[in-house]
C-alpha atoms as a PDB file:
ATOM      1  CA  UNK A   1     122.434 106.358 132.795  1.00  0.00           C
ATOM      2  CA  UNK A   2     118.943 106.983 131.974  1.00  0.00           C
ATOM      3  CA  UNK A   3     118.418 109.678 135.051  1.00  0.00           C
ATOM      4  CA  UNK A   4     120.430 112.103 132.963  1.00  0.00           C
ATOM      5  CA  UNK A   5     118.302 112.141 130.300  1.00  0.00           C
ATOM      6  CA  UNK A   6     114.896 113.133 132.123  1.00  0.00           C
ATOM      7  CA  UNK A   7     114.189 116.643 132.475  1.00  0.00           C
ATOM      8  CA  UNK A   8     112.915 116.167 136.148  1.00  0.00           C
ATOM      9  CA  UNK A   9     116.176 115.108 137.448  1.00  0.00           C
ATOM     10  CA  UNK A  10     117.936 118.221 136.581  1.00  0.00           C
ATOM     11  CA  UNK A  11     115.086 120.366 138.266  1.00  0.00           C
ATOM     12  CA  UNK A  12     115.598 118.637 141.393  1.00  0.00           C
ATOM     13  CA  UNK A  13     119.594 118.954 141.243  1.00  0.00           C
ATOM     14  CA  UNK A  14     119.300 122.710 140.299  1.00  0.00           C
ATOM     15  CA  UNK A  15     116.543 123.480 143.132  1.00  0.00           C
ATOM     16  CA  UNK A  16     118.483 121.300 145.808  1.00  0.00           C
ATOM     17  CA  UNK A  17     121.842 123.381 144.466  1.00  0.00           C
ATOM     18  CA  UNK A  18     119.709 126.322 144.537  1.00  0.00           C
ATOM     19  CA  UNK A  19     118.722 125.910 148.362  1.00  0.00           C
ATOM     20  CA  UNK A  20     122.776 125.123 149.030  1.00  0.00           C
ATOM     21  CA  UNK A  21     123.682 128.163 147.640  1.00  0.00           C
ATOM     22  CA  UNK A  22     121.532 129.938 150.551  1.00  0.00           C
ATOM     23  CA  UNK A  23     122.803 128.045 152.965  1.00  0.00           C
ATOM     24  CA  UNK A  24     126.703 128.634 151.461  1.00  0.00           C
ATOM     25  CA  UNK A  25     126.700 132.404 150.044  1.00  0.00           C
ATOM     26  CA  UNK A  26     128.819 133.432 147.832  1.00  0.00           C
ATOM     27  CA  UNK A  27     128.297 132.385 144.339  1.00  0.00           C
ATOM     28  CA  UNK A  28     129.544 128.900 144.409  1.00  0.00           C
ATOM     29  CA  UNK A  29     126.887 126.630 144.114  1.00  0.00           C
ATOM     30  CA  UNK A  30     124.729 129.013 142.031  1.00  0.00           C
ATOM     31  CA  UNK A  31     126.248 128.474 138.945  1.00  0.00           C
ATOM     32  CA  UNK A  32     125.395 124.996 139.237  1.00  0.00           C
ATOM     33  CA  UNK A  33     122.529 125.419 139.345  1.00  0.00           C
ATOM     34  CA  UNK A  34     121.615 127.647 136.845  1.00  0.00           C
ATOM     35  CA  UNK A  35     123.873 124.799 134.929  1.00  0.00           C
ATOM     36  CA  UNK A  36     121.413 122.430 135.901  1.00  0.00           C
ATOM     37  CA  UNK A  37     117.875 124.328 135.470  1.00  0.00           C
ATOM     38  CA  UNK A  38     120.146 124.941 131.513  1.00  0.00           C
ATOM     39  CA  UNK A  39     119.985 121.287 131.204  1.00  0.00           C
ATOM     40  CA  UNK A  40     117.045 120.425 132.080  1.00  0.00           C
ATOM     41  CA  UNK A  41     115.354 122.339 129.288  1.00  0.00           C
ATOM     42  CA  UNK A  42     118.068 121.147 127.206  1.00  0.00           C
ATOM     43  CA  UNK A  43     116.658 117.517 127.985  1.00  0.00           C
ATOM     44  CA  UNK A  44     113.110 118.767 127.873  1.00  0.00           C
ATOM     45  CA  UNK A  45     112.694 119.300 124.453  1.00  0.00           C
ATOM     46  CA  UNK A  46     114.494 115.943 123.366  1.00  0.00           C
ATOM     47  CA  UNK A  47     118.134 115.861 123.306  1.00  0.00           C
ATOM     48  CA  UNK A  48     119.220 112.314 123.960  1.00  0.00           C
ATOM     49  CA  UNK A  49     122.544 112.562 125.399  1.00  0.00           C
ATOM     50  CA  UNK A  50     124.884 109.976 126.755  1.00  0.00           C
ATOM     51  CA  UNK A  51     126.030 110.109 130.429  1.00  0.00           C
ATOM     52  CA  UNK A  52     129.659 111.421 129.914  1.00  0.00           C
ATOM     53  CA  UNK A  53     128.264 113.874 127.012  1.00  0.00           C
ATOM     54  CA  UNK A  54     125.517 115.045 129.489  1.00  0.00           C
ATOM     55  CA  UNK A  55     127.922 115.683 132.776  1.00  0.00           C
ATOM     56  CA  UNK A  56     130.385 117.303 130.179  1.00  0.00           C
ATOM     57  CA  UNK A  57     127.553 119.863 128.856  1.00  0.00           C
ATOM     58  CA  UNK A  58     126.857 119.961 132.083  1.00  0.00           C
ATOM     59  CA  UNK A  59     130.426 121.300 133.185  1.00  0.00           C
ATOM     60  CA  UNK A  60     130.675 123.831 130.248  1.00  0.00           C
ATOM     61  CA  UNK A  61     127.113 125.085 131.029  1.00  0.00           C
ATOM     62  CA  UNK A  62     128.056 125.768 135.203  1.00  0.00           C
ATOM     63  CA  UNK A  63     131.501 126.996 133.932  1.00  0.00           C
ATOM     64  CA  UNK A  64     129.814 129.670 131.625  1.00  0.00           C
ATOM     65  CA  UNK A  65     127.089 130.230 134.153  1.00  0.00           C
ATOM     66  CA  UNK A  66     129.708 130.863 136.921  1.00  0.00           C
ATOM     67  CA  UNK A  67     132.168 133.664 134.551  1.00  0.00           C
ATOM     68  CA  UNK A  68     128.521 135.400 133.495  1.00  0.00           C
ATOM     69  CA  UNK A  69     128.099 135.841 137.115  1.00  0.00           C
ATOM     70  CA  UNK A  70     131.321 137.118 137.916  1.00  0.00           C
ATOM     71  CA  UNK A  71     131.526 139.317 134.901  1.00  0.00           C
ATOM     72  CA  UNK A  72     127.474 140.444 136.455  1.00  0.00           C
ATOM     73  CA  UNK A  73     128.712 140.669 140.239  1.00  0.00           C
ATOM     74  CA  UNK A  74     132.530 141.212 140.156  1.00  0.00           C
ATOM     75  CA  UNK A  75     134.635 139.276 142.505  1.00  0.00           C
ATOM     76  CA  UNK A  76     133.782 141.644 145.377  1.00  0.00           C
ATOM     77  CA  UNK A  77     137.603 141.975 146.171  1.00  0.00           C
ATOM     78  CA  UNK A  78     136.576 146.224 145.809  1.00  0.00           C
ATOM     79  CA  UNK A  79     134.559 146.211 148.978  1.00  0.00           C
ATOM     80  CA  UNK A  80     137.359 145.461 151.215  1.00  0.00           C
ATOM     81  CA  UNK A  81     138.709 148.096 152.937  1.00  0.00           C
ATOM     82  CA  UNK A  82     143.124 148.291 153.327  1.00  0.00           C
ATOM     83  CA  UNK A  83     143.733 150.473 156.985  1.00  0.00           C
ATOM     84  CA  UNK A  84     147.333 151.954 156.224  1.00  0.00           C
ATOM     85  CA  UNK A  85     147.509 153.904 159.395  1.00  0.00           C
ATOM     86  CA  UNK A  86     147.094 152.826 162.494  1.00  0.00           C
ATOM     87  CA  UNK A  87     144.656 154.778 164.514  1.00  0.00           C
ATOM     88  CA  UNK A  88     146.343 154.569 167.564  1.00  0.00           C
ATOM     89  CA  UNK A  89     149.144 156.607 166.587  1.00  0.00           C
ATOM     90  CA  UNK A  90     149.599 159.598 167.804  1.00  0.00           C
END
């Protein structure tokens, strides 16, 4: 496919991810498209990649975007708050 290897592409994929992770919080879109914006510079400066080489660099760039976040941001699982009494016990 010839869309995967211009840079534009990838700018529009990570900004339209980018406005989907605002609309869906919680870190799951965003690594996407940081994966995406990653590739797009990747194309930029001349890497001619194949479609099933560029959607795998693709996958290994969102999977390492999406562990940096959660080793950045944690999984949020310490904000929650366990009640082991009940306050209406008297």
């Amino acid at each position: 496919m010839e869309l995967l290897n211009t840079w534009w592409v990838w700018i529009v994929l990570g900004a339209g991810l980018a406005v989907l992770e605002v609309l869906v919080p919680g870190f799951i879109f965003l690594g996407f498209a940081i994966a995406a914006v990653v590739m797009a510079v990747i194309v930029g400066i001349g890497a001619q990649l194949g479609a099933a080489m560029a959607v795998l660099v693709f996958a290994i760039l969102a999977l390492l975007a999406w562990l940096g976040l959660r080793a950045k941001f944690g999984t949020g699982e310490k904000d929650v708050k366990v009640w082991r009494d009940d306050i209406n016990k008297n």
